[in-house]
PDB file of N, CA and C in Angstrom:
ATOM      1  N   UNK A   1       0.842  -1.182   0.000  1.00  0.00           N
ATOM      2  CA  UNK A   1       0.000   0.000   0.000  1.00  0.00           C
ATOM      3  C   UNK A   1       0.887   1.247   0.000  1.00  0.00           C
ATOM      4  N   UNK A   2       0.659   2.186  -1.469  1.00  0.00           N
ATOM      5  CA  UNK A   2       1.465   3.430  -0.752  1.00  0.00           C
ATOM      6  C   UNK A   2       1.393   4.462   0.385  1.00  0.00           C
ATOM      7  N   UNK A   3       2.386   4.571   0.477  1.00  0.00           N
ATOM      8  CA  UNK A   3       1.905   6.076   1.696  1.00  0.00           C
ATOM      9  C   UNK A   3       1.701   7.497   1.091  1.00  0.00           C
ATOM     10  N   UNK A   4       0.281   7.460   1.833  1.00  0.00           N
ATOM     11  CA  UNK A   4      -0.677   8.635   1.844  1.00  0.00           C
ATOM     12  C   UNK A   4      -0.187  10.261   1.939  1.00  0.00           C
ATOM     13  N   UNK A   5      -0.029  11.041   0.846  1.00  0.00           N
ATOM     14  CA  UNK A   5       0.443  12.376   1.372  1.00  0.00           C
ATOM     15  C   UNK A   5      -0.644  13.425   1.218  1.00  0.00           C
ATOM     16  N   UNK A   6      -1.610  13.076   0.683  1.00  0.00           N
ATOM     17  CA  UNK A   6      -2.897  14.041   0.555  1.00  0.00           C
ATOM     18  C   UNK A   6      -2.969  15.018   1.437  1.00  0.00           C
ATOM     19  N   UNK A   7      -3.078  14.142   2.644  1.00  0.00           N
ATOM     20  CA  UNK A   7      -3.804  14.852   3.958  1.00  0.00           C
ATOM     21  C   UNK A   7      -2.240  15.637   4.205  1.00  0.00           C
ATOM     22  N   UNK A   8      -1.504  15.615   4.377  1.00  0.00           N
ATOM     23  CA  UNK A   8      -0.109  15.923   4.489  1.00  0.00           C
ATOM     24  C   UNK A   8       0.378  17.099   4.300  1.00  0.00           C
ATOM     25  N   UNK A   9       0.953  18.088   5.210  1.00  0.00           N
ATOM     26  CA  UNK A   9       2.172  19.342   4.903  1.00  0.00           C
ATOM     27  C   UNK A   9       3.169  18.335   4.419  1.00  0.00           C
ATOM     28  N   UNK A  10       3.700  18.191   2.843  1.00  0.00           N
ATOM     29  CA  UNK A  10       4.705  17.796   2.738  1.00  0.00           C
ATOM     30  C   UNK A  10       5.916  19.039   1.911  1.00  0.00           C
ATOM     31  N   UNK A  11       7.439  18.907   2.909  1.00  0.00           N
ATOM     32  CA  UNK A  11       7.954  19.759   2.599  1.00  0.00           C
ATOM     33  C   UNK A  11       9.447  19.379   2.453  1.00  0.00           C
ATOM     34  N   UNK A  12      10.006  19.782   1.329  1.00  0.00           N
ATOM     35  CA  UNK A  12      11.255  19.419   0.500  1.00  0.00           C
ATOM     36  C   UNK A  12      12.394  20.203   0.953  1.00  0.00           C
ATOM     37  N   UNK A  13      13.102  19.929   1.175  1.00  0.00           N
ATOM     38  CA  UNK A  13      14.452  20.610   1.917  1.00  0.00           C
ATOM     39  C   UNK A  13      16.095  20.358   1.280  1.00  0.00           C
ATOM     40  N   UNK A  14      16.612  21.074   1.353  1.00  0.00           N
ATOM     41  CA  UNK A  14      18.101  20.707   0.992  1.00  0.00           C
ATOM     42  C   UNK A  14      19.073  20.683   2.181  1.00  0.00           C
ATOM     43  N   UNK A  15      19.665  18.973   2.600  1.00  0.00           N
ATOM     44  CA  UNK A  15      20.349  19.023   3.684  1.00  0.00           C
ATOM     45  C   UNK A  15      20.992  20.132   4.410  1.00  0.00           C
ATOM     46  N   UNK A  16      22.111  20.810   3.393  1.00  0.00           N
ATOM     47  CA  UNK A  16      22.745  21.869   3.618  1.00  0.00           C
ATOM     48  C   UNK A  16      21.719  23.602   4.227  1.00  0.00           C
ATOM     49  N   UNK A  17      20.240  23.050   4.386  1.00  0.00           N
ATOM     50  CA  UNK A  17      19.442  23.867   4.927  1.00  0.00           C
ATOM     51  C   UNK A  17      18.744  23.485   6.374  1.00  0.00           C
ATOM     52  N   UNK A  18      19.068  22.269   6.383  1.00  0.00           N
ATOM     53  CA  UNK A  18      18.890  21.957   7.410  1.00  0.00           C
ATOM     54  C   UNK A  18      20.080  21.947   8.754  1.00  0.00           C
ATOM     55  N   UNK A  19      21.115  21.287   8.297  1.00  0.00           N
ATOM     56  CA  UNK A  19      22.400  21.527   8.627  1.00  0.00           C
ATOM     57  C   UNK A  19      23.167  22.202   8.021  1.00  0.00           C
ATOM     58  N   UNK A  20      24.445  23.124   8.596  1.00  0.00           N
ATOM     59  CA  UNK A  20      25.262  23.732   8.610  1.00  0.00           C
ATOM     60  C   UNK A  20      26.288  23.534   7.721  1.00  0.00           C
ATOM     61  N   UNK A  21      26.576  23.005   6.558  1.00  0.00           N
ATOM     62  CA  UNK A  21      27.801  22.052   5.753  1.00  0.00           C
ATOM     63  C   UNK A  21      29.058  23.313   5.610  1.00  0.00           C
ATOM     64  N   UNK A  22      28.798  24.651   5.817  1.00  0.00           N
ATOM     65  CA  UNK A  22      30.276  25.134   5.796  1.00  0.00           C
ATOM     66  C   UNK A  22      31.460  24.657   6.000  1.00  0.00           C
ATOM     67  N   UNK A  23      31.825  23.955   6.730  1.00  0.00           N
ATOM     68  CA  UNK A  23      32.437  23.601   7.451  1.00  0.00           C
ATOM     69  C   UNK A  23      33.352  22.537   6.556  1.00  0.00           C
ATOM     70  N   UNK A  24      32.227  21.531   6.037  1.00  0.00           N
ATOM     71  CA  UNK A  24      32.143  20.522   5.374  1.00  0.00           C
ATOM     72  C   UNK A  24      32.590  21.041   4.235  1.00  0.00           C
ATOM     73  N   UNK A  25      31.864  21.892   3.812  1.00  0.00           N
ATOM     74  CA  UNK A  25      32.412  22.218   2.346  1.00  0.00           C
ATOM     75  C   UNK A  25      33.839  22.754   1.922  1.00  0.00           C
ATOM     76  N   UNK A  26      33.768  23.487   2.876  1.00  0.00           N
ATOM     77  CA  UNK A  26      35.545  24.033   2.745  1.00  0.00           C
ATOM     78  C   UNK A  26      36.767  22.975   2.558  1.00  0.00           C
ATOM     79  N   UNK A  27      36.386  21.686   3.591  1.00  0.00           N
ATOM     80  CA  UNK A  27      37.158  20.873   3.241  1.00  0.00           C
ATOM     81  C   UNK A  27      36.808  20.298   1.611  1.00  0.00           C
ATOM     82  N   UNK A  28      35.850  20.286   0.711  1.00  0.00           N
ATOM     83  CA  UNK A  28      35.971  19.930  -0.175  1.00  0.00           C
ATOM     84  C   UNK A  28      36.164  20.646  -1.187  1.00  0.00           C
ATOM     85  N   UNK A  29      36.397  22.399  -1.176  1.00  0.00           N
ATOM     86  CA  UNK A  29      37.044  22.744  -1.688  1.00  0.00           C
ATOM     87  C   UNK A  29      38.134  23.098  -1.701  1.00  0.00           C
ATOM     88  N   UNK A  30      38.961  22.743  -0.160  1.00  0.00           N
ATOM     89  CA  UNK A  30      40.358  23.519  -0.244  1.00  0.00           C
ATOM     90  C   UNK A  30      41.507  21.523  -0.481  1.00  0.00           C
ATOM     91  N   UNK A  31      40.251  20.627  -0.511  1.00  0.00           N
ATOM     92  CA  UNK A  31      41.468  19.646  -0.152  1.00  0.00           C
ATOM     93  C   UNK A  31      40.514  18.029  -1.369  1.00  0.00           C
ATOM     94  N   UNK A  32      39.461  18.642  -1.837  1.00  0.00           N
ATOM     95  CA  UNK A  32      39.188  17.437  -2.938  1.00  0.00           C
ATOM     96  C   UNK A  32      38.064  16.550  -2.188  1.00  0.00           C
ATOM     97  N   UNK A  33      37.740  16.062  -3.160  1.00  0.00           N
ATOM     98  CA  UNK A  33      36.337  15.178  -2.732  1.00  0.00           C
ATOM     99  C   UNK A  33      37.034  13.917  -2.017  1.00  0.00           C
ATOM    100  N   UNK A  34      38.206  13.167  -2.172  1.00  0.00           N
ATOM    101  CA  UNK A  34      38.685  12.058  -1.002  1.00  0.00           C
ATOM    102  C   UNK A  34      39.188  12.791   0.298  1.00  0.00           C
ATOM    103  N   UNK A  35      39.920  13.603   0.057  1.00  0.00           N
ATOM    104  CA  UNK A  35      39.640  14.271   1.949  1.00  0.00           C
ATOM    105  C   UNK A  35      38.317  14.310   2.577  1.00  0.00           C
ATOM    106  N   UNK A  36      37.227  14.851   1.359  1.00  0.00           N
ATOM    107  CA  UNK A  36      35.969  15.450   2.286  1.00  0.00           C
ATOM    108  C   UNK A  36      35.735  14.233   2.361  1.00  0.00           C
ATOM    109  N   UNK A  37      35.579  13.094   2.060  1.00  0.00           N
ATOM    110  CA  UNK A  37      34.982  11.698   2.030  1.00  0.00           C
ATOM    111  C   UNK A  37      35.344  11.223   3.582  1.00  0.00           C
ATOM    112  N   UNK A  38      36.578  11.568   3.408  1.00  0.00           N
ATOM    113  CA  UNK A  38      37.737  10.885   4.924  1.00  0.00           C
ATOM    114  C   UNK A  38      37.064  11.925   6.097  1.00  0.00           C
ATOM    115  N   UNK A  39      37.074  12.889   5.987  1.00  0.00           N
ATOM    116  CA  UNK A  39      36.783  14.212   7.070  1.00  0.00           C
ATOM    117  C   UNK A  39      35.282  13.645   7.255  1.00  0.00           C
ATOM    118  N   UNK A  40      34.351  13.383   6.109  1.00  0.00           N
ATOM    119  CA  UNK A  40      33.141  12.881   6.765  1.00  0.00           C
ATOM    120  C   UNK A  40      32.500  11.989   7.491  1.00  0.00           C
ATOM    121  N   UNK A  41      33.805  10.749   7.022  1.00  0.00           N
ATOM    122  CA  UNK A  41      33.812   9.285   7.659  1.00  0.00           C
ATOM    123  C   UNK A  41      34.317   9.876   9.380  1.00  0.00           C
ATOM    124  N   UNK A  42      35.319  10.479   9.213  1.00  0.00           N
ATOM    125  CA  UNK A  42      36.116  10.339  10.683  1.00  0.00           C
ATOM    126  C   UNK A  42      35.032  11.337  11.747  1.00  0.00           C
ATOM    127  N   UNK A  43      34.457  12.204  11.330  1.00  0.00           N
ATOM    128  CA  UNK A  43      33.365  12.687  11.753  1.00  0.00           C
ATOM    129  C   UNK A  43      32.209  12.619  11.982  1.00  0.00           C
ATOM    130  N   UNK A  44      31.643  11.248  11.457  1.00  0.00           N
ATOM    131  CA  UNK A  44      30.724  11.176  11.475  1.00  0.00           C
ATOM    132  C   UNK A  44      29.736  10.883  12.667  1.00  0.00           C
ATOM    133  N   UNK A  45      30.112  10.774  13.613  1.00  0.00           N
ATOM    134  CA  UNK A  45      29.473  10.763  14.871  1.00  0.00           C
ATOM    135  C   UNK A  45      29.311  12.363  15.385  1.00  0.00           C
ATOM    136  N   UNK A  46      29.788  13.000  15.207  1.00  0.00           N
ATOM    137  CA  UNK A  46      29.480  13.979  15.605  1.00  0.00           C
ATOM    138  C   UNK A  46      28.475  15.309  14.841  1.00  0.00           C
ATOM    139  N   UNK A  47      27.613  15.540  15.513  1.00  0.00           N
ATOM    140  CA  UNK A  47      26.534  16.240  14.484  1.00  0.00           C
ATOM    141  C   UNK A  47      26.902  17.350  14.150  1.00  0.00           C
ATOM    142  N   UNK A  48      26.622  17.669  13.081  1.00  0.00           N
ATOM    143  CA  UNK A  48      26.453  18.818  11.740  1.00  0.00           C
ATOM    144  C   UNK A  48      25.895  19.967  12.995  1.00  0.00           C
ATOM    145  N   UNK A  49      26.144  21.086  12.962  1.00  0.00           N
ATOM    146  CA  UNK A  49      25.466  22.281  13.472  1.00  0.00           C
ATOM    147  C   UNK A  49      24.403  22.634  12.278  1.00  0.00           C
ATOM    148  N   UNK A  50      23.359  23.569  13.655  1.00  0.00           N
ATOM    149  CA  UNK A  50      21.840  23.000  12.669  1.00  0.00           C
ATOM    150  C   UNK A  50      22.254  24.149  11.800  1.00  0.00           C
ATOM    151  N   UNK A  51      21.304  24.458  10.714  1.00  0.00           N
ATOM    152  CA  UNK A  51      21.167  25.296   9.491  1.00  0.00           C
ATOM    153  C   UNK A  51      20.519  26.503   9.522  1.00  0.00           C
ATOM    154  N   UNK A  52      20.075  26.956   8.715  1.00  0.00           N
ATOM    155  CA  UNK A  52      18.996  28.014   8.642  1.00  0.00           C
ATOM    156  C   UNK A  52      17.558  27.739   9.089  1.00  0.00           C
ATOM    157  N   UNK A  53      17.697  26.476   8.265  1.00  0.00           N
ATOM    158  CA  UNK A  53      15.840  26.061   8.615  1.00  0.00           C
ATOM    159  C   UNK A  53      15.839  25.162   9.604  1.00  0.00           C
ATOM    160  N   UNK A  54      16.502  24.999  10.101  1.00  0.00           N
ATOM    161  CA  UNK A  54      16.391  24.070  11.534  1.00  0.00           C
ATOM    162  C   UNK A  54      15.163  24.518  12.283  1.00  0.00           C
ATOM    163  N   UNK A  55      15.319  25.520  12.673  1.00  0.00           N
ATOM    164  CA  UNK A  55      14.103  25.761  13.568  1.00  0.00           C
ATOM    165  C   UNK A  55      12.910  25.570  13.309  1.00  0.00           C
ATOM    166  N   UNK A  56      12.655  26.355  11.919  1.00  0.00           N
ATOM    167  CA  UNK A  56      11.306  25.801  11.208  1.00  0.00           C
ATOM    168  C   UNK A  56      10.878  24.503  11.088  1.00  0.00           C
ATOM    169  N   UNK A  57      12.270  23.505  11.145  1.00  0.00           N
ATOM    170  CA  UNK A  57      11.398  21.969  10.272  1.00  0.00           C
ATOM    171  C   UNK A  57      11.483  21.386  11.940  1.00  0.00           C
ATOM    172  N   UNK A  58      12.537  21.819  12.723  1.00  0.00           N
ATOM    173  CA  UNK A  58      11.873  21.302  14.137  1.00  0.00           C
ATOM    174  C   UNK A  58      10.344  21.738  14.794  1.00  0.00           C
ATOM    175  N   UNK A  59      10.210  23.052  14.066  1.00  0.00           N
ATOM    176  CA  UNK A  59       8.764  23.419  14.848  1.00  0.00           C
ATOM    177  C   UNK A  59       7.501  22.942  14.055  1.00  0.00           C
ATOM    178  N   UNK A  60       7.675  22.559  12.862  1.00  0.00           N
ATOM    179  CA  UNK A  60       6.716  22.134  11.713  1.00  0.00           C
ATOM    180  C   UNK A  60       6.931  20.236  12.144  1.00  0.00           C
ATOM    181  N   UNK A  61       8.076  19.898  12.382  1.00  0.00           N
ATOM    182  CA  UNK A  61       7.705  18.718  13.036  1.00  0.00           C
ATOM    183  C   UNK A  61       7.319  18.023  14.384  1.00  0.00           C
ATOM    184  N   UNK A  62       7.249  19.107  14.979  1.00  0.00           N
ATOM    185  CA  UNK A  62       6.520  19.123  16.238  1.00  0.00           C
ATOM    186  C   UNK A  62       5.090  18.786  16.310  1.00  0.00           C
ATOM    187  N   UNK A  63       4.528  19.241  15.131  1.00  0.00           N
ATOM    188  CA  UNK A  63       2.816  18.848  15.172  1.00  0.00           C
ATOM    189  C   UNK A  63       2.834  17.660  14.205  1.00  0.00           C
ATOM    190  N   UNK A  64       3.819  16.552  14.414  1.00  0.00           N
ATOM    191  CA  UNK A  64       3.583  15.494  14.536  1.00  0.00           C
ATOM    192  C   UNK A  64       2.948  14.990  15.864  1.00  0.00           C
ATOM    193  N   UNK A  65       3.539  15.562  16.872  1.00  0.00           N
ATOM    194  CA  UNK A  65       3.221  14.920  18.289  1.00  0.00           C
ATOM    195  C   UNK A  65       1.259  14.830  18.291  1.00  0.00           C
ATOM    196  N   UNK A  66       0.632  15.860  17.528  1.00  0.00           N
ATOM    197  CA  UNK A  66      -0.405  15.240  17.878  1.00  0.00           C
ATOM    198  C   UNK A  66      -1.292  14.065  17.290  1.00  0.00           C
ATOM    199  N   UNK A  67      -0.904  13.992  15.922  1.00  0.00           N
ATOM    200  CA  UNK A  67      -1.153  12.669  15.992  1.00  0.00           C
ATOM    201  C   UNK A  67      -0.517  11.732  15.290  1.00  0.00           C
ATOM    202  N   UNK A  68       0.159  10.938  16.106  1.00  0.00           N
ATOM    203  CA  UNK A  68       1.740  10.415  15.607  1.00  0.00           C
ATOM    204  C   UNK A  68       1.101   9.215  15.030  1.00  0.00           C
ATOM    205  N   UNK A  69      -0.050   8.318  15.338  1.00  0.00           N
ATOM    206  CA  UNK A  69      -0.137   7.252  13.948  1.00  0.00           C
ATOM    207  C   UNK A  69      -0.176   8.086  12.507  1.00  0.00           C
ATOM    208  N   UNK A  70      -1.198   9.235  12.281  1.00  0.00           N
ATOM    209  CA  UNK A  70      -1.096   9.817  10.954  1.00  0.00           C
ATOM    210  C   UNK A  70      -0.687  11.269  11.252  1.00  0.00           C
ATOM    211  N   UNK A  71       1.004  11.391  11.139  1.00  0.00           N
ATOM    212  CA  UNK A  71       1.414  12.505  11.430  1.00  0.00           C
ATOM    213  C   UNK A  71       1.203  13.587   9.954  1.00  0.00           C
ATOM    214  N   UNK A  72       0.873  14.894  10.713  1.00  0.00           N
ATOM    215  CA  UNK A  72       0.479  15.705   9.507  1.00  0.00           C
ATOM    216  C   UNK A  72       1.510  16.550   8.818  1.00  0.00           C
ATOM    217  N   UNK A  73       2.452  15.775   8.909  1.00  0.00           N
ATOM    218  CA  UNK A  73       3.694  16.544   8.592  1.00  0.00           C
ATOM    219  C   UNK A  73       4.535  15.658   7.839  1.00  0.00           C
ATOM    220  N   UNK A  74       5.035  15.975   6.831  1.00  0.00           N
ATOM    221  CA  UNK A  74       6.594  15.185   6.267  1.00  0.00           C
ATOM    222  C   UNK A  74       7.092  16.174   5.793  1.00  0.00           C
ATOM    223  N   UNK A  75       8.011  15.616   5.944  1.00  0.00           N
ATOM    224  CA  UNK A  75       9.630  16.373   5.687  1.00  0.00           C
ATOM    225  C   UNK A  75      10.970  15.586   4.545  1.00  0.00           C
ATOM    226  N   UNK A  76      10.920  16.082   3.755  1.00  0.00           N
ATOM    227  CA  UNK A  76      11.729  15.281   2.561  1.00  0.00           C
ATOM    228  C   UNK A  76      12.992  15.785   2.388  1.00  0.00           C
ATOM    229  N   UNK A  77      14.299  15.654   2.430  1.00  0.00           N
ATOM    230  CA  UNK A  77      15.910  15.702   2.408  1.00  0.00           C
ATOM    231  C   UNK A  77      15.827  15.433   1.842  1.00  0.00           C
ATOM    232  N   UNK A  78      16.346  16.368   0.601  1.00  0.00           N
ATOM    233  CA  UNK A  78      16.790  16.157  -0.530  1.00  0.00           C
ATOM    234  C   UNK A  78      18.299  16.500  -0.840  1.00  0.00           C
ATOM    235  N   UNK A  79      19.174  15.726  -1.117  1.00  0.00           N
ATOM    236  CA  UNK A  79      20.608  16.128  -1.525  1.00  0.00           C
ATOM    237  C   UNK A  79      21.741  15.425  -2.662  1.00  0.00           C
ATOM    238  N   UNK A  80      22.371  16.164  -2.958  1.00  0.00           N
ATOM    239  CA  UNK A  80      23.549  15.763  -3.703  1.00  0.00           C
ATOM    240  C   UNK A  80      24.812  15.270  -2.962  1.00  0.00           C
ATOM    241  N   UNK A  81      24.802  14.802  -2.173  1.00  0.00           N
ATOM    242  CA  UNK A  81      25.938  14.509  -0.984  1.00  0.00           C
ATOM    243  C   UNK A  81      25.967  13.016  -1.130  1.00  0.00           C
ATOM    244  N   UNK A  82      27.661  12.993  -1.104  1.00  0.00           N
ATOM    245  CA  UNK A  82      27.695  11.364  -1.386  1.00  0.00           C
ATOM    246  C   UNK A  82      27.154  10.732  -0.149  1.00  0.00           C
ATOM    247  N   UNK A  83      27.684   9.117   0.236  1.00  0.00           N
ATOM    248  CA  UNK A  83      27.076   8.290   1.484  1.00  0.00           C
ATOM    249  C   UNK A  83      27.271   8.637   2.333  1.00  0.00           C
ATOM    250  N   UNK A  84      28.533   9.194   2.420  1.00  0.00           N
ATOM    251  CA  UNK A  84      29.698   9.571   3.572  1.00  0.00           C
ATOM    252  C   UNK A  84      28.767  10.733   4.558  1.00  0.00           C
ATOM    253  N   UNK A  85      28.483  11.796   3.726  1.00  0.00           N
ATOM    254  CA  UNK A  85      27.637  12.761   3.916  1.00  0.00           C
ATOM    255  C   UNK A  85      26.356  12.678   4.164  1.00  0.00           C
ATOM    256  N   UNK A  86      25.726  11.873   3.679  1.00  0.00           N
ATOM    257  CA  UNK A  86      24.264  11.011   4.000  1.00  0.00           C
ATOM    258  C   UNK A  86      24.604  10.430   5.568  1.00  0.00           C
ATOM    259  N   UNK A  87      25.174   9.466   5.624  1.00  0.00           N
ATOM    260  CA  UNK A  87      25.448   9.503   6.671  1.00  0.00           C
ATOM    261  C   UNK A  87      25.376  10.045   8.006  1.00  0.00           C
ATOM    262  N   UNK A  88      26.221  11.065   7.758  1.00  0.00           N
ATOM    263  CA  UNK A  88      26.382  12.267   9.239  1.00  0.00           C
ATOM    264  C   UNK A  88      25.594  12.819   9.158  1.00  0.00           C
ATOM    265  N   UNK A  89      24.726  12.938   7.423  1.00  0.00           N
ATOM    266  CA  UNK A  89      23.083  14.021   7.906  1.00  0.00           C
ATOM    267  C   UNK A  89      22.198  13.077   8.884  1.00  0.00           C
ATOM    268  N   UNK A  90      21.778  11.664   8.186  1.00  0.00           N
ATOM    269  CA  UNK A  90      21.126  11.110   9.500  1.00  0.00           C
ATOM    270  C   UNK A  90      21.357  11.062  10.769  1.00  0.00           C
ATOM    271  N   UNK A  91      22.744  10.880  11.398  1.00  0.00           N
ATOM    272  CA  UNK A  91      22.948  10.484  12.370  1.00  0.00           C
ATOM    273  C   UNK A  91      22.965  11.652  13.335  1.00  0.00           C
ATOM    274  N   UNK A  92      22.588  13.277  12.246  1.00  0.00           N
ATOM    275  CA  UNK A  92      22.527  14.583  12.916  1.00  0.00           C
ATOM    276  C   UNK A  92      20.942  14.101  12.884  1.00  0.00           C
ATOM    277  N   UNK A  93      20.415  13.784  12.518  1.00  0.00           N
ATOM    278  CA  UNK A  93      18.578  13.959  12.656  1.00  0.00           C
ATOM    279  C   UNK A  93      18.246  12.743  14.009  1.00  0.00           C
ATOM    280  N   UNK A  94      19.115  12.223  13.808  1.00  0.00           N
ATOM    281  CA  UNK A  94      18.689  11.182  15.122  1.00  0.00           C
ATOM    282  C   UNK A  94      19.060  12.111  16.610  1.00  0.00           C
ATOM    283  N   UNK A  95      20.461  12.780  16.310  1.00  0.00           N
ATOM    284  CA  UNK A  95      21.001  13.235  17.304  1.00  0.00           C
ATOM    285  C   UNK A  95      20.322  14.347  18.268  1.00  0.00           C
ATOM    286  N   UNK A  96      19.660  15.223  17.244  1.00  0.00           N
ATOM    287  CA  UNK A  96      19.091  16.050  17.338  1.00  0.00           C
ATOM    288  C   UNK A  96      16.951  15.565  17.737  1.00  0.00           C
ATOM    289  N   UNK A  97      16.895  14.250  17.157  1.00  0.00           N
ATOM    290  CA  UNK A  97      15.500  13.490  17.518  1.00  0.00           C
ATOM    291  C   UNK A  97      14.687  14.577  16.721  1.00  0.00           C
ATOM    292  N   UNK A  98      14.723  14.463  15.463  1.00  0.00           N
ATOM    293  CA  UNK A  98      13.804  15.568  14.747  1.00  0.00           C
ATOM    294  C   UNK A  98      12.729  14.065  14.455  1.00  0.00           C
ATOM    295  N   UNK A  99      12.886  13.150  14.089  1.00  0.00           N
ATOM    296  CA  UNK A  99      11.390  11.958  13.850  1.00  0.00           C
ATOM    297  C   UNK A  99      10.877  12.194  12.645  1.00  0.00           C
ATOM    298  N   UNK A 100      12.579  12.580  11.891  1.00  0.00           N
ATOM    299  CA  UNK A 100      12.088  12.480   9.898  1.00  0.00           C
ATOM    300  C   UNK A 100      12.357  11.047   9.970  1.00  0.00           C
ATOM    301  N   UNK A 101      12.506   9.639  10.395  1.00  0.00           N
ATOM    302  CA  UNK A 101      13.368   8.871   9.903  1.00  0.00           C
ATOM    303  C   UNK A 101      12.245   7.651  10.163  1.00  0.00           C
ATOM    304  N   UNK A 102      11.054   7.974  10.443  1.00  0.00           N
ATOM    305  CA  UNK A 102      10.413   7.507  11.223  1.00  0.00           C
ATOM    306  C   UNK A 102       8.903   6.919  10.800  1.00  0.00           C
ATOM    307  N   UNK A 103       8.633   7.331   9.242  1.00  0.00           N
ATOM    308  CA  UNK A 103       7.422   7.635   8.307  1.00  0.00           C
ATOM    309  C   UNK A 103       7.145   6.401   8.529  1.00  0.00           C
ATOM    310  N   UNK A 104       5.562   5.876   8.407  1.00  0.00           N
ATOM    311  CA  UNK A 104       5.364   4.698   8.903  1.00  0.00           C
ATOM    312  C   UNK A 104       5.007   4.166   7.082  1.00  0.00           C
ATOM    313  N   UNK A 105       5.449   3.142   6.366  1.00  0.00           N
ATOM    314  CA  UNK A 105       5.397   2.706   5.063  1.00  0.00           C
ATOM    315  C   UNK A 105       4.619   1.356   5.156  1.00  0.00           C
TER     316      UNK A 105
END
């Protein structure tokens, strides 16, 4: 059965708006896409500082809480970032407990 977005705020995002990638990026422009690969691996436990829209998609996912079997909210990450980078974005959304990871399928 697919999942239902009718009823749904659904809203499209670019990682780097959610989290902070400056940081990130510099290493891939001052030192090449296998450093940033390595810098993302060796980092990857540690979370991304939030972004611009952090606040918004934390407060827009907040009214999940009321009704969490059919939450009225999704939230879609969208990016160009290799695994490495995929990666440390999830493990910033867990860290942080935003409950994008969580869509019931």
């Amino acid at each position: 059965m697919p999942y239902d977005l009718k009823k749904r705020l659904v809203v499209g995002l670019a990682s780097s708006a959610l989290f902070d990638l400056t940081e990130s990026d510099e290493v891939f422009r001052s030192n090449g896409e296998q450093e940033y690969r390595k810098y993302q691996r060796k980092n990857q436990d540690k979370p991304l500082d939030k972004g611009v829209a952090f606040p918004l998609i934390r407060r827009l996912l907040s009214l999940n809480k009321l009704n969490p079997k059919d939450p009225p909210v999704e939230v879609i990450l969208l990016s160009r970032n290799d695994p490495d980078t995929g990666m440390r974005v999830m493990n910033s959304i867990e860290h942080y407990e935003l409950g994008m990871m969580s869509s019931p399928m």
